[in-house]
PDB file of N, CA and C in Angstrom:
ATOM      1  N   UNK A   1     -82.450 -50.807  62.227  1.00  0.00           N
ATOM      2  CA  UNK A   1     -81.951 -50.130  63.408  1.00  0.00           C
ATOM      3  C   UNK A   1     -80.729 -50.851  63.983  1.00  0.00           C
ATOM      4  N   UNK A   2     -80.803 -52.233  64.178  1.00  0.00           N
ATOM      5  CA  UNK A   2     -79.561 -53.287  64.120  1.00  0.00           C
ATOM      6  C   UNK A   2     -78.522 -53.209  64.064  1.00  0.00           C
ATOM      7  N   UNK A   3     -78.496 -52.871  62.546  1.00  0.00           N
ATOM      8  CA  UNK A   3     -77.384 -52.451  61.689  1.00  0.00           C
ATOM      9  C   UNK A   3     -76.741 -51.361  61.596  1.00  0.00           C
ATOM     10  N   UNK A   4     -77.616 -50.110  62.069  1.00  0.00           N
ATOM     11  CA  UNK A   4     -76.886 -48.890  62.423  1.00  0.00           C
ATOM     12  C   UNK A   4     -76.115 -48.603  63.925  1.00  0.00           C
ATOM     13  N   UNK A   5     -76.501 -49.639  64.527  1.00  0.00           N
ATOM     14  CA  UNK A   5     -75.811 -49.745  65.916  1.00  0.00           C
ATOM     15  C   UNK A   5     -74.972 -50.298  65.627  1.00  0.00           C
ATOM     16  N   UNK A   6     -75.108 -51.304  64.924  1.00  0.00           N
ATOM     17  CA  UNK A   6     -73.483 -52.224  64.757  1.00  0.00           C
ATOM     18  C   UNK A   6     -72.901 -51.562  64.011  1.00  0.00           C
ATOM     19  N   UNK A   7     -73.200 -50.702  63.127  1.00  0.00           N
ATOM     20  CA  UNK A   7     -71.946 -49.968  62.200  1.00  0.00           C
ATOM     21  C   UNK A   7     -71.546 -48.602  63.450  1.00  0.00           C
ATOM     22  N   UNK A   8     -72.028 -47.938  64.041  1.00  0.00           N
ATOM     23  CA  UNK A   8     -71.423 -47.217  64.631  1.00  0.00           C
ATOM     24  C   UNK A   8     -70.618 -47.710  65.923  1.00  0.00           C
ATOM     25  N   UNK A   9     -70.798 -48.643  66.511  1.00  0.00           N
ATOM     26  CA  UNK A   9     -70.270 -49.721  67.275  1.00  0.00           C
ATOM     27  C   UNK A   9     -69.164 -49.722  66.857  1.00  0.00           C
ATOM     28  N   UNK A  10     -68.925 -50.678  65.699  1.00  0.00           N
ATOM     29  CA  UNK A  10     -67.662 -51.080  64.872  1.00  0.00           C
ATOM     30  C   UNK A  10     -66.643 -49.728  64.413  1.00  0.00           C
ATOM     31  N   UNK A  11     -67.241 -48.387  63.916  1.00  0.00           N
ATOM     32  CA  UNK A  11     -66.681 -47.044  63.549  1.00  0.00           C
ATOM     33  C   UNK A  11     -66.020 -46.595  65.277  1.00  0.00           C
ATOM     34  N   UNK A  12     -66.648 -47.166  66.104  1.00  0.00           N
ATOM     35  CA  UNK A  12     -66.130 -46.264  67.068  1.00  0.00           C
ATOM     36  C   UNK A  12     -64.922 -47.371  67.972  1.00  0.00           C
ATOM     37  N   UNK A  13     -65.206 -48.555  67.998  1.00  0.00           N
ATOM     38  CA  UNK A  13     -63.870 -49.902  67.846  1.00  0.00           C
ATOM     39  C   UNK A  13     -62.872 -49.344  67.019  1.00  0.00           C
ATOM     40  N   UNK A  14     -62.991 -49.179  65.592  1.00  0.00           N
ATOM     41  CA  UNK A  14     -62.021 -48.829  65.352  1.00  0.00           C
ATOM     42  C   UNK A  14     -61.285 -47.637  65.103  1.00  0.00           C
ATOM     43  N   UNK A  15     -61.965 -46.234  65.300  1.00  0.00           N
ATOM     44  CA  UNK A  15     -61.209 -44.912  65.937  1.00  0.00           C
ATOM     45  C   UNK A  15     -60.443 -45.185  67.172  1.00  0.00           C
ATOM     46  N   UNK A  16     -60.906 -45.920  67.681  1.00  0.00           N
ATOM     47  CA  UNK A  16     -60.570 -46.640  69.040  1.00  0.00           C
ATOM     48  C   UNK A  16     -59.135 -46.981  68.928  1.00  0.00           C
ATOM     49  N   UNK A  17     -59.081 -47.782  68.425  1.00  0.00           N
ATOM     50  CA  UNK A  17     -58.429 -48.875  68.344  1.00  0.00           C
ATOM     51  C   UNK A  17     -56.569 -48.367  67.508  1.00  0.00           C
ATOM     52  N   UNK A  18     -57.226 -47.329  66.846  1.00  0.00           N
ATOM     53  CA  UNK A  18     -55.952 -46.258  65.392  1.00  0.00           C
ATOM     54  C   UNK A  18     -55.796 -45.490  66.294  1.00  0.00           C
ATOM     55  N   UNK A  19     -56.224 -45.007  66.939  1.00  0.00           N
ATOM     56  CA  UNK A  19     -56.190 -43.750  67.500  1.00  0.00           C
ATOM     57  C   UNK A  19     -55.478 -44.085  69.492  1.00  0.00           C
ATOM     58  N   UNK A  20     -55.944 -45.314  70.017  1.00  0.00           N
ATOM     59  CA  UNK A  20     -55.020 -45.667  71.556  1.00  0.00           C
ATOM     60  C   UNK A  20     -53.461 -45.600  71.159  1.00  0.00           C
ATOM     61  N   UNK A  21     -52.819 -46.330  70.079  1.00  0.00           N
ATOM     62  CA  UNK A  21     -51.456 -46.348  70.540  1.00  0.00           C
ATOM     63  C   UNK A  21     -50.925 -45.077  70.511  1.00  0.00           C
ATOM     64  N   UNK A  22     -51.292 -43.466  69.682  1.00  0.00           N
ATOM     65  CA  UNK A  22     -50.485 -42.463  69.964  1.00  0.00           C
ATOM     66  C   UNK A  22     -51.066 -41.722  71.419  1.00  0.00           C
ATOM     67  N   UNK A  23     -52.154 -42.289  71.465  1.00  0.00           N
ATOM     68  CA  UNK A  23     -52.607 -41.608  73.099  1.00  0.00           C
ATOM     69  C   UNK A  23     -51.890 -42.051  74.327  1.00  0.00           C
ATOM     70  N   UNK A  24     -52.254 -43.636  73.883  1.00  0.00           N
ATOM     71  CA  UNK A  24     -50.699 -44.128  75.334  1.00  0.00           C
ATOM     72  C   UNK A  24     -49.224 -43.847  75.207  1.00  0.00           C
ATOM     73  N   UNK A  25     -48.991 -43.243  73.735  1.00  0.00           N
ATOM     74  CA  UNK A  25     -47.491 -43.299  73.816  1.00  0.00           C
ATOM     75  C   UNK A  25     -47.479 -42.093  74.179  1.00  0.00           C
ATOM     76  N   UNK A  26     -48.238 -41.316  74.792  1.00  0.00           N
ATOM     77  CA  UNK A  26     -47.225 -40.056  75.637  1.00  0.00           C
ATOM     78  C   UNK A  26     -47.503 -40.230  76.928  1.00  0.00           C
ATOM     79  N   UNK A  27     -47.667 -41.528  77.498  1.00  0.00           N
ATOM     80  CA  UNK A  27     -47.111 -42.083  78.906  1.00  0.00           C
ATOM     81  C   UNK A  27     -46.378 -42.802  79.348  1.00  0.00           C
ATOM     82  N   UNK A  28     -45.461 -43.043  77.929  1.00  0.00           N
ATOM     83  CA  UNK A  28     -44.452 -43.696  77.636  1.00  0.00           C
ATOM     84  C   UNK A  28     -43.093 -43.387  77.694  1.00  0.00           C
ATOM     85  N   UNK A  29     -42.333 -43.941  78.652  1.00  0.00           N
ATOM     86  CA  UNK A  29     -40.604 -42.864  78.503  1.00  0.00           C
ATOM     87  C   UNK A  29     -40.174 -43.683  77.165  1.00  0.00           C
ATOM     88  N   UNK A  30     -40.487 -42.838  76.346  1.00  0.00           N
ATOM     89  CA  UNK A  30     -39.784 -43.748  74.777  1.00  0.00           C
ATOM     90  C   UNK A  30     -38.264 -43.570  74.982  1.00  0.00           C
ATOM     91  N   UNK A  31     -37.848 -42.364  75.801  1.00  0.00           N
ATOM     92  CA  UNK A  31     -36.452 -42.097  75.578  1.00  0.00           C
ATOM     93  C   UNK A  31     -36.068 -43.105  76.377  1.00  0.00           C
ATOM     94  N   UNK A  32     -36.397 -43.916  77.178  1.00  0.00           N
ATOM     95  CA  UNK A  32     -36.062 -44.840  78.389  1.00  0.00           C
ATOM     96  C   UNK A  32     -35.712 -45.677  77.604  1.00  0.00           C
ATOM     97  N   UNK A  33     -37.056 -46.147  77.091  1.00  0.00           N
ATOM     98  CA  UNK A  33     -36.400 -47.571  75.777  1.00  0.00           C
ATOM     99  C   UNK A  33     -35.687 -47.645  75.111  1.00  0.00           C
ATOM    100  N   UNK A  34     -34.901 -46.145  74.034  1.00  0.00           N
ATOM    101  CA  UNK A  34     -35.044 -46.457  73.359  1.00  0.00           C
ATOM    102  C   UNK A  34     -33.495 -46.358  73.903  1.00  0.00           C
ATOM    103  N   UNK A  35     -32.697 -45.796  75.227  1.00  0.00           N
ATOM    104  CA  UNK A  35     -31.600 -46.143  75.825  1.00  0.00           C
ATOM    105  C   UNK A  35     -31.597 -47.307  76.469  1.00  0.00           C
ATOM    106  N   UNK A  36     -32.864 -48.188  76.522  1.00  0.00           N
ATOM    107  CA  UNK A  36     -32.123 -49.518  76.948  1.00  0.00           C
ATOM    108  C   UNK A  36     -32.272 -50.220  75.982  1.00  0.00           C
ATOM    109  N   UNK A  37     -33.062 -50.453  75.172  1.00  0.00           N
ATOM    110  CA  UNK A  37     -32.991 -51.094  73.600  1.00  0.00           C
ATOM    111  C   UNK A  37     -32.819 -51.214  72.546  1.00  0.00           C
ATOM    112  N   UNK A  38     -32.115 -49.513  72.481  1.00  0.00           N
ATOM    113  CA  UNK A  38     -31.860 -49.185  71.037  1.00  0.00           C
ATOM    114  C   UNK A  38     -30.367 -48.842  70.465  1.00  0.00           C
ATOM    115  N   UNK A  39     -29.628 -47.941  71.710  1.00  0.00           N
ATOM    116  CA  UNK A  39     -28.516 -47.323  72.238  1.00  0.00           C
ATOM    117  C   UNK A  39     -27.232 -48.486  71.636  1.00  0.00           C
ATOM    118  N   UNK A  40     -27.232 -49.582  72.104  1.00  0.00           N
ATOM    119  CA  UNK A  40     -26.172 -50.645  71.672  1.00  0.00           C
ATOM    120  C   UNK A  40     -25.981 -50.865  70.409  1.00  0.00           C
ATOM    121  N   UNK A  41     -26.767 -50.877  69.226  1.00  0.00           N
ATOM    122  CA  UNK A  41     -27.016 -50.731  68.054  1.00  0.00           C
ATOM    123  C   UNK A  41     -26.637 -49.242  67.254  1.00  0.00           C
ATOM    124  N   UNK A  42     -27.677 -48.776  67.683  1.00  0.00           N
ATOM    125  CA  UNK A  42     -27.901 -47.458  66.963  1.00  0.00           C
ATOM    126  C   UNK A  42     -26.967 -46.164  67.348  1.00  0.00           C
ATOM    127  N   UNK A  43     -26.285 -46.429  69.019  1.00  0.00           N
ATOM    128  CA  UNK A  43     -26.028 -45.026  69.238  1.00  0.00           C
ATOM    129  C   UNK A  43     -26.480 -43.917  70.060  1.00  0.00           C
ATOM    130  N   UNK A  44     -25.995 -43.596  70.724  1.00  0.00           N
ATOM    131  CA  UNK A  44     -26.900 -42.477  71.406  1.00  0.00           C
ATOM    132  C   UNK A  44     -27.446 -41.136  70.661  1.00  0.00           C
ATOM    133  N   UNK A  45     -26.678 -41.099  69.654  1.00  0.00           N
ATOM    134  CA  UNK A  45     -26.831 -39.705  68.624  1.00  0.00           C
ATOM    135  C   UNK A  45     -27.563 -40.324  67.229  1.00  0.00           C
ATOM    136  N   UNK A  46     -27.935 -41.864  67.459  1.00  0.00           N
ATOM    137  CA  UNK A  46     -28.693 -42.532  66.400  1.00  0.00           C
ATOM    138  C   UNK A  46     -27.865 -42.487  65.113  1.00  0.00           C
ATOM    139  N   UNK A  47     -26.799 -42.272  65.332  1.00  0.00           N
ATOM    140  CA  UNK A  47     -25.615 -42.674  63.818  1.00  0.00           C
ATOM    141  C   UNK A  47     -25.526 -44.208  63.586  1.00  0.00           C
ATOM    142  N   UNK A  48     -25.506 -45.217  64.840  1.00  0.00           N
ATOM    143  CA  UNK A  48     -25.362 -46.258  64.428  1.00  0.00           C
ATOM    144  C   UNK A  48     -23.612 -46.277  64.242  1.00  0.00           C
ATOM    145  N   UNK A  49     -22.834 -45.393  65.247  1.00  0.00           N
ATOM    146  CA  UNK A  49     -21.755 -45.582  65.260  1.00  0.00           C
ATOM    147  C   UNK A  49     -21.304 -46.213  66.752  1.00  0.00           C
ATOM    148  N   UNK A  50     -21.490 -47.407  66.663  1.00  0.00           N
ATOM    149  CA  UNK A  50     -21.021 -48.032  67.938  1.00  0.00           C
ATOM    150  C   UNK A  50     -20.560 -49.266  67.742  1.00  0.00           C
ATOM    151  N   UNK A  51     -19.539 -50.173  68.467  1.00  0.00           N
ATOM    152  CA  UNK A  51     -19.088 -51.356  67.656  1.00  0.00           C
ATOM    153  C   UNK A  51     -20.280 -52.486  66.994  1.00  0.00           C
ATOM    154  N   UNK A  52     -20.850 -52.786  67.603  1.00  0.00           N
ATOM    155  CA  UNK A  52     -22.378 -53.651  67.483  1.00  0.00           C
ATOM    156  C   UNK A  52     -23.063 -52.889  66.364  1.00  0.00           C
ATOM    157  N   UNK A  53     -23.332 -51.866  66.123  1.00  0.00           N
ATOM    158  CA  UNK A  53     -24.106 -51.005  65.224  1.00  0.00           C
ATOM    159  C   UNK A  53     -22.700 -50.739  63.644  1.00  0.00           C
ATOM    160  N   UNK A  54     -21.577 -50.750  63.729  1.00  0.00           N
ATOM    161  CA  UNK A  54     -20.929 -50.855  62.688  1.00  0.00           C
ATOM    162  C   UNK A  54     -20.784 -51.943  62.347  1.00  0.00           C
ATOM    163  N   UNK A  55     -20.679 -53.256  62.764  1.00  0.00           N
ATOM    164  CA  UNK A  55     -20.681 -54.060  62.504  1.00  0.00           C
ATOM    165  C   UNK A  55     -21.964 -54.853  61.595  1.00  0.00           C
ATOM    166  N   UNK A  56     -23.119 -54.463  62.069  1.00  0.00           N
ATOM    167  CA  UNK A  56     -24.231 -54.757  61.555  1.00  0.00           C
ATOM    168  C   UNK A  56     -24.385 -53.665  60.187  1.00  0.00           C
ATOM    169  N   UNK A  57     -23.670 -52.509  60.857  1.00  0.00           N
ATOM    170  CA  UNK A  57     -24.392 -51.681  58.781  1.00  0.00           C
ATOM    171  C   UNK A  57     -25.478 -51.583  59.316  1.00  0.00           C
ATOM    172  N   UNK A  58     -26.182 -50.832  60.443  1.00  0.00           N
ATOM    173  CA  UNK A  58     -26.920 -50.318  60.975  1.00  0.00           C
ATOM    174  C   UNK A  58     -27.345 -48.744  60.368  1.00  0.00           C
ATOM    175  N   UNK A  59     -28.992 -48.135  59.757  1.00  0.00           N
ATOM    176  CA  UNK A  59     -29.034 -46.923  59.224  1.00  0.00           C
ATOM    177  C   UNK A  59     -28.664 -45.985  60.368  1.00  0.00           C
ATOM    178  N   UNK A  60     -27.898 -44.969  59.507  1.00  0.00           N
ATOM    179  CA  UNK A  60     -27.752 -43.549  60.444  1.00  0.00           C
ATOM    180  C   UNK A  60     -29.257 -42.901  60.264  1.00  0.00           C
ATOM    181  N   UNK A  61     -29.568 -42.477  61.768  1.00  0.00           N
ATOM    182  CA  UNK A  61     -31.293 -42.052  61.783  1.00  0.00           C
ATOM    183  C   UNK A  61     -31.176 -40.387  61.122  1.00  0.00           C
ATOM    184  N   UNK A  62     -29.745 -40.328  61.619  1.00  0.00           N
ATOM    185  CA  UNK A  62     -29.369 -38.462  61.281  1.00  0.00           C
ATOM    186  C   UNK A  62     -29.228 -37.708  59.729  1.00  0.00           C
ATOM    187  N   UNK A  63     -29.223 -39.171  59.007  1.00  0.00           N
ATOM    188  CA  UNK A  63     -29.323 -38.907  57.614  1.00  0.00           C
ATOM    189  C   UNK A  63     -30.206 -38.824  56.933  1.00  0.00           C
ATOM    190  N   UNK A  64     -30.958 -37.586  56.511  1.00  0.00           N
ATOM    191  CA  UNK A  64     -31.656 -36.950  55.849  1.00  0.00           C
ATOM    192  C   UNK A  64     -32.654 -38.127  54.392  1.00  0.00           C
ATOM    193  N   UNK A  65     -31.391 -38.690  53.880  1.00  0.00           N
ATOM    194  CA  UNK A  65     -31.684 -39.658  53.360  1.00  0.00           C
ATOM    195  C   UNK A  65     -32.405 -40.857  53.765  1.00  0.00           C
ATOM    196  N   UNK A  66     -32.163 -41.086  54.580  1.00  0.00           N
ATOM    197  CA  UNK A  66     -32.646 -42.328  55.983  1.00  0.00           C
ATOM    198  C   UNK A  66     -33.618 -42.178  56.214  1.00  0.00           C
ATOM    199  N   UNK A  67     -34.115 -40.719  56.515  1.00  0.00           N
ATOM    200  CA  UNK A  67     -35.631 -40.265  57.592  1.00  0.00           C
ATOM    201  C   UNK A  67     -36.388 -39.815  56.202  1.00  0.00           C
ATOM    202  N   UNK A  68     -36.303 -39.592  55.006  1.00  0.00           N
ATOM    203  CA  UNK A  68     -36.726 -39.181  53.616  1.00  0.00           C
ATOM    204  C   UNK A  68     -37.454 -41.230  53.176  1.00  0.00           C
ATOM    205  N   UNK A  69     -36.444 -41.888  53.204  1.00  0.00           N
ATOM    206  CA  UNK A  69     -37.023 -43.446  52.575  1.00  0.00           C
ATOM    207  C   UNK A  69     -37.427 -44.105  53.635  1.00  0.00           C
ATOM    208  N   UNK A  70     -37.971 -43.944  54.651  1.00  0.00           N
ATOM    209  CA  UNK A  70     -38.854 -44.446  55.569  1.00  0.00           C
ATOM    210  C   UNK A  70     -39.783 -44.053  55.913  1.00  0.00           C
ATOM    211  N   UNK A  71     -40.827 -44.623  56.131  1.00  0.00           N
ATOM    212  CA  UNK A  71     -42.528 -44.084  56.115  1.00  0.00           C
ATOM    213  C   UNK A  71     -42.287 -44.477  58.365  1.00  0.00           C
ATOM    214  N   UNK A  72     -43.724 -43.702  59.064  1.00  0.00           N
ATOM    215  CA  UNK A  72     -43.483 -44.205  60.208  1.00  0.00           C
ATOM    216  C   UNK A  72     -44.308 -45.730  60.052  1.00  0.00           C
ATOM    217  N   UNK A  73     -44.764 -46.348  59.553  1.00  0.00           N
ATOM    218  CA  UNK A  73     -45.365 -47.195  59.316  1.00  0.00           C
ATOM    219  C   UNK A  73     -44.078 -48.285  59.001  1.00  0.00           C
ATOM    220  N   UNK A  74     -43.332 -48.098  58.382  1.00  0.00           N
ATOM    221  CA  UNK A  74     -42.292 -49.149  58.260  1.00  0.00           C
ATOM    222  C   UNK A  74     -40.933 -48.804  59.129  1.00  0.00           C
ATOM    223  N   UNK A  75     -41.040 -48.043  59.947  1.00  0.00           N
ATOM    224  CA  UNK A  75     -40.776 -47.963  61.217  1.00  0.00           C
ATOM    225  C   UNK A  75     -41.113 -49.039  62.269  1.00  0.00           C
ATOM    226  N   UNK A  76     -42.581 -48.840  62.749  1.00  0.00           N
ATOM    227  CA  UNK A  76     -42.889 -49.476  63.791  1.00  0.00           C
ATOM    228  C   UNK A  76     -42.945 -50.781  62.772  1.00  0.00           C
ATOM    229  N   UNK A  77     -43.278 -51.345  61.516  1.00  0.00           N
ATOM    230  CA  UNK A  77     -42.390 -52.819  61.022  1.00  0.00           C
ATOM    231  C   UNK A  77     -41.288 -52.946  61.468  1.00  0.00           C
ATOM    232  N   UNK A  78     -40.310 -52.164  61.460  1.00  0.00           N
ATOM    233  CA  UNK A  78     -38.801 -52.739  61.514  1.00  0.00           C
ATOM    234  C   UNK A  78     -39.027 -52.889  62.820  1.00  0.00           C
ATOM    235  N   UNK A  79     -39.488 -52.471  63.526  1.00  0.00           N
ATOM    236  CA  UNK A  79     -39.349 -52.410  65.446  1.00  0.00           C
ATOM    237  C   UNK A  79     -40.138 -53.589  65.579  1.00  0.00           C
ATOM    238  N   UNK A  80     -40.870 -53.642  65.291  1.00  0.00           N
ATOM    239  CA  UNK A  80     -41.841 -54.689  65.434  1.00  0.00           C
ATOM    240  C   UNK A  80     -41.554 -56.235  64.985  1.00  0.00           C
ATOM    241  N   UNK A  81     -40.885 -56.372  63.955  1.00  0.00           N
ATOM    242  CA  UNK A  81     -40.868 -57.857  63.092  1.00  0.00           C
ATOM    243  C   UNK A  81     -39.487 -58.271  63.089  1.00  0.00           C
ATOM    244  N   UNK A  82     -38.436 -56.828  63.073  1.00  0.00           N
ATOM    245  CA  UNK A  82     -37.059 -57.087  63.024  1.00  0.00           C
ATOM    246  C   UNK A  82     -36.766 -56.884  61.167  1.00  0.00           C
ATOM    247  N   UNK A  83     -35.317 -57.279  60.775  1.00  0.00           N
ATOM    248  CA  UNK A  83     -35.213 -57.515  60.062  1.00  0.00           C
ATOM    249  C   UNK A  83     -33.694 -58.573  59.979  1.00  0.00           C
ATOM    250  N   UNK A  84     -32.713 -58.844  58.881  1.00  0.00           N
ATOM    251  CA  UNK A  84     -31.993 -59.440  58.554  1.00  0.00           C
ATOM    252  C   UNK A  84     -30.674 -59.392  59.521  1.00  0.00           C
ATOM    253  N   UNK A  85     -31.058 -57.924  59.565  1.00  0.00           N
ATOM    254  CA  UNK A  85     -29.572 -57.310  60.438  1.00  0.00           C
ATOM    255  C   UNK A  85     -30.167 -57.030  62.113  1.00  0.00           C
ATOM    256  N   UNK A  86     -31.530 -57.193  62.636  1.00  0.00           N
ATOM    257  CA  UNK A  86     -32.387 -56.821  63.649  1.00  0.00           C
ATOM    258  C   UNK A  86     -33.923 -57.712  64.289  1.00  0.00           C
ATOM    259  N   UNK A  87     -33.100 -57.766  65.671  1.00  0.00           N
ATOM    260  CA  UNK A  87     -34.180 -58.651  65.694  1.00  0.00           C
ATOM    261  C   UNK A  87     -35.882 -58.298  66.259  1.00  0.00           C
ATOM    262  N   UNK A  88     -36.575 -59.060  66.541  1.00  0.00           N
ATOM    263  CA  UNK A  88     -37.948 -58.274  66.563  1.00  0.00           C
ATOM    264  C   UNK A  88     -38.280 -57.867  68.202  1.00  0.00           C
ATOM    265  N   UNK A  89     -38.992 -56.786  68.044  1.00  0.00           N
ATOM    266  CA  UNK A  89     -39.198 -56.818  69.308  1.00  0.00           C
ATOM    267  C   UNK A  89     -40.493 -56.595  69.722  1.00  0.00           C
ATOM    268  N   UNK A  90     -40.950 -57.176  68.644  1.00  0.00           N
ATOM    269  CA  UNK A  90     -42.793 -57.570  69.391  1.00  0.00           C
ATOM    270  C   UNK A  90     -43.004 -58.366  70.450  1.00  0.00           C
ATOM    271  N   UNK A  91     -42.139 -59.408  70.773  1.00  0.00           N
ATOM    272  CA  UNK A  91     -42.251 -60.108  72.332  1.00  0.00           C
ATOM    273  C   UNK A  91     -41.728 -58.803  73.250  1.00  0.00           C
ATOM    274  N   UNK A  92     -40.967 -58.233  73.231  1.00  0.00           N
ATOM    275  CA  UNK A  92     -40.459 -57.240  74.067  1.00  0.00           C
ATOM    276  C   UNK A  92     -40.831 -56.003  74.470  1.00  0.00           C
ATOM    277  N   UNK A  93     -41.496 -55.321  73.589  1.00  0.00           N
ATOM    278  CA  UNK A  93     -41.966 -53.980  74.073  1.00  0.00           C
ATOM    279  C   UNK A  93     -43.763 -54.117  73.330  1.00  0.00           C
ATOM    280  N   UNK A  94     -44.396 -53.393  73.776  1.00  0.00           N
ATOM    281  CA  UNK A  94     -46.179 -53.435  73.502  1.00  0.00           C
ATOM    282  C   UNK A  94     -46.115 -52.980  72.016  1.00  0.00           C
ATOM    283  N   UNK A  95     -47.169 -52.954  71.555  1.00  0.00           N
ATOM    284  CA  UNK A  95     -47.229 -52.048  70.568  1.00  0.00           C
ATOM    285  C   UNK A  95     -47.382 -50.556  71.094  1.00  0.00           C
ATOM    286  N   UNK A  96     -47.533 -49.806  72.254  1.00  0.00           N
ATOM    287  CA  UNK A  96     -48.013 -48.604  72.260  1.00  0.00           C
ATOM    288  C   UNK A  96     -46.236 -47.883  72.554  1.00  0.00           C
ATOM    289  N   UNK A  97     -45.553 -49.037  73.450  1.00  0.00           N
ATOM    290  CA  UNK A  97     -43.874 -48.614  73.148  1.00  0.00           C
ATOM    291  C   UNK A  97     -43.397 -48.569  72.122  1.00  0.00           C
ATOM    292  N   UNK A  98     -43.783 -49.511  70.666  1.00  0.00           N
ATOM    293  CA  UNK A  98     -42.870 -49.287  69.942  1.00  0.00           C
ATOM    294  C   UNK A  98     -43.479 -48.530  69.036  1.00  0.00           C
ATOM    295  N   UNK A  99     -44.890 -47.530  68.757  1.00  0.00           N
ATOM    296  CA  UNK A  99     -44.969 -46.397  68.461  1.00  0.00           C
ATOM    297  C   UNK A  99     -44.473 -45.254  69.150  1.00  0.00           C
ATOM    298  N   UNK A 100     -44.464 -45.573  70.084  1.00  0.00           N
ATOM    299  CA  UNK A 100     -43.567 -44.405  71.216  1.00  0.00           C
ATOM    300  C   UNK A 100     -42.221 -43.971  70.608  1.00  0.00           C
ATOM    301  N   UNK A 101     -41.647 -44.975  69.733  1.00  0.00           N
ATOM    302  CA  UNK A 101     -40.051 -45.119  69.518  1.00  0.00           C
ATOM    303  C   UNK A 101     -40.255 -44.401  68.322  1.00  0.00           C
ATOM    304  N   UNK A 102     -40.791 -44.049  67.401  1.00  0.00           N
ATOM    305  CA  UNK A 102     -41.087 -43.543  65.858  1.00  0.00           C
ATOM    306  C   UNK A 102     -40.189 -41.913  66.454  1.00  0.00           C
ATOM    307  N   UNK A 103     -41.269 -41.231  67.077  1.00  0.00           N
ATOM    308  CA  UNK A 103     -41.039 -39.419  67.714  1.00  0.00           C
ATOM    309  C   UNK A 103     -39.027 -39.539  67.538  1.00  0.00           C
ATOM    310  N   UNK A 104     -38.752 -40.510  68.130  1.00  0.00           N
ATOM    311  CA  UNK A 104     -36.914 -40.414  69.002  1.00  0.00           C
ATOM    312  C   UNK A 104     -36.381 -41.044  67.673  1.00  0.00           C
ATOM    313  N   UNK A 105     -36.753 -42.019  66.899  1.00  0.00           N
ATOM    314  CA  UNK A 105     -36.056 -41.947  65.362  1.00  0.00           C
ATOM    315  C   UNK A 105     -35.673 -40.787  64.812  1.00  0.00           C
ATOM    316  N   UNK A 106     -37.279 -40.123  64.491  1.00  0.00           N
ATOM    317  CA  UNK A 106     -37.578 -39.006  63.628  1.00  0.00           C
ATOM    318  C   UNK A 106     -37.167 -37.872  64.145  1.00  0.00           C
ATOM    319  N   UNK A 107     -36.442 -37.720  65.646  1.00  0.00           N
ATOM    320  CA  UNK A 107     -35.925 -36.338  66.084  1.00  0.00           C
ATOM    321  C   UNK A 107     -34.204 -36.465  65.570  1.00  0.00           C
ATOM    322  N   UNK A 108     -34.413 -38.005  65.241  1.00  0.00           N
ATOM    323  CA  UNK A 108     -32.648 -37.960  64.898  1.00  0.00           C
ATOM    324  C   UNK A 108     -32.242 -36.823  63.869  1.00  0.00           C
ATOM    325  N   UNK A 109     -33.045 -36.779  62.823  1.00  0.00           N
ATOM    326  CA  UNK A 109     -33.293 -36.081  61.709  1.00  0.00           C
ATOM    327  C   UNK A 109     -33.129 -34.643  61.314  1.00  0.00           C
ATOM    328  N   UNK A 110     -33.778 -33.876  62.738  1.00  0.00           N
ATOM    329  CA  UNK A 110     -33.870 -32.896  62.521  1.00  0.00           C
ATOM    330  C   UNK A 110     -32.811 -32.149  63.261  1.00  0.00           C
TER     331      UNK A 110
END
């Protein structure tokens, strides 16, 4: 009996747990962030045509190609850890902001 409490315990921790960051991110102004944290880089139209964002060789989000070789999962990585050309912003925004930021990538796209 133990054991079936602790397994449904643990099943419902972790629905929990997959399932909070897209629930809080629609109380999230992602568009807020992603004009104060993203905009200098990337662009307001997410081309990544801005001096700071050409300079770096920053992806255009608007390219079909771009939003095709990225999963949202290595999304919220790049937001999260940074990369070569980007730095991280796991001290800076929660995790439930920087799933918030995936939606305003992926509208670049369409």
């Amino acid at each position: 009996m133990l054991k079936k409490i602790l397994i449904i315990v643990f099943l419902q921790a972790a629905i929990g747990y997959l399932g909070l960051p897209e629930i809080m991110a629609d109380d999230i102004d992602a568009q807020g962030i992603y004009t104060k944290r993203c905009v200098i880089c990337h662009g307001e139209d997410g081309t990544g045509k801005t001096d700071l964002g050409s300079g770096l060789g920053v992806s255009d989000f608007s390219d079909k190609a771009v939003q095709d070789g990225i999963t949202d999962e290595q999304i919220v990585e790049q937001i999260t850890n940074g990369s070569d050309k980007m730095f991280p912003f796991k001290d800076k925004l929660s995790e439930e902001e920087i799933h918030a930021l995936v939606p305003i990538v992926r509208a670049f796209g369409k």
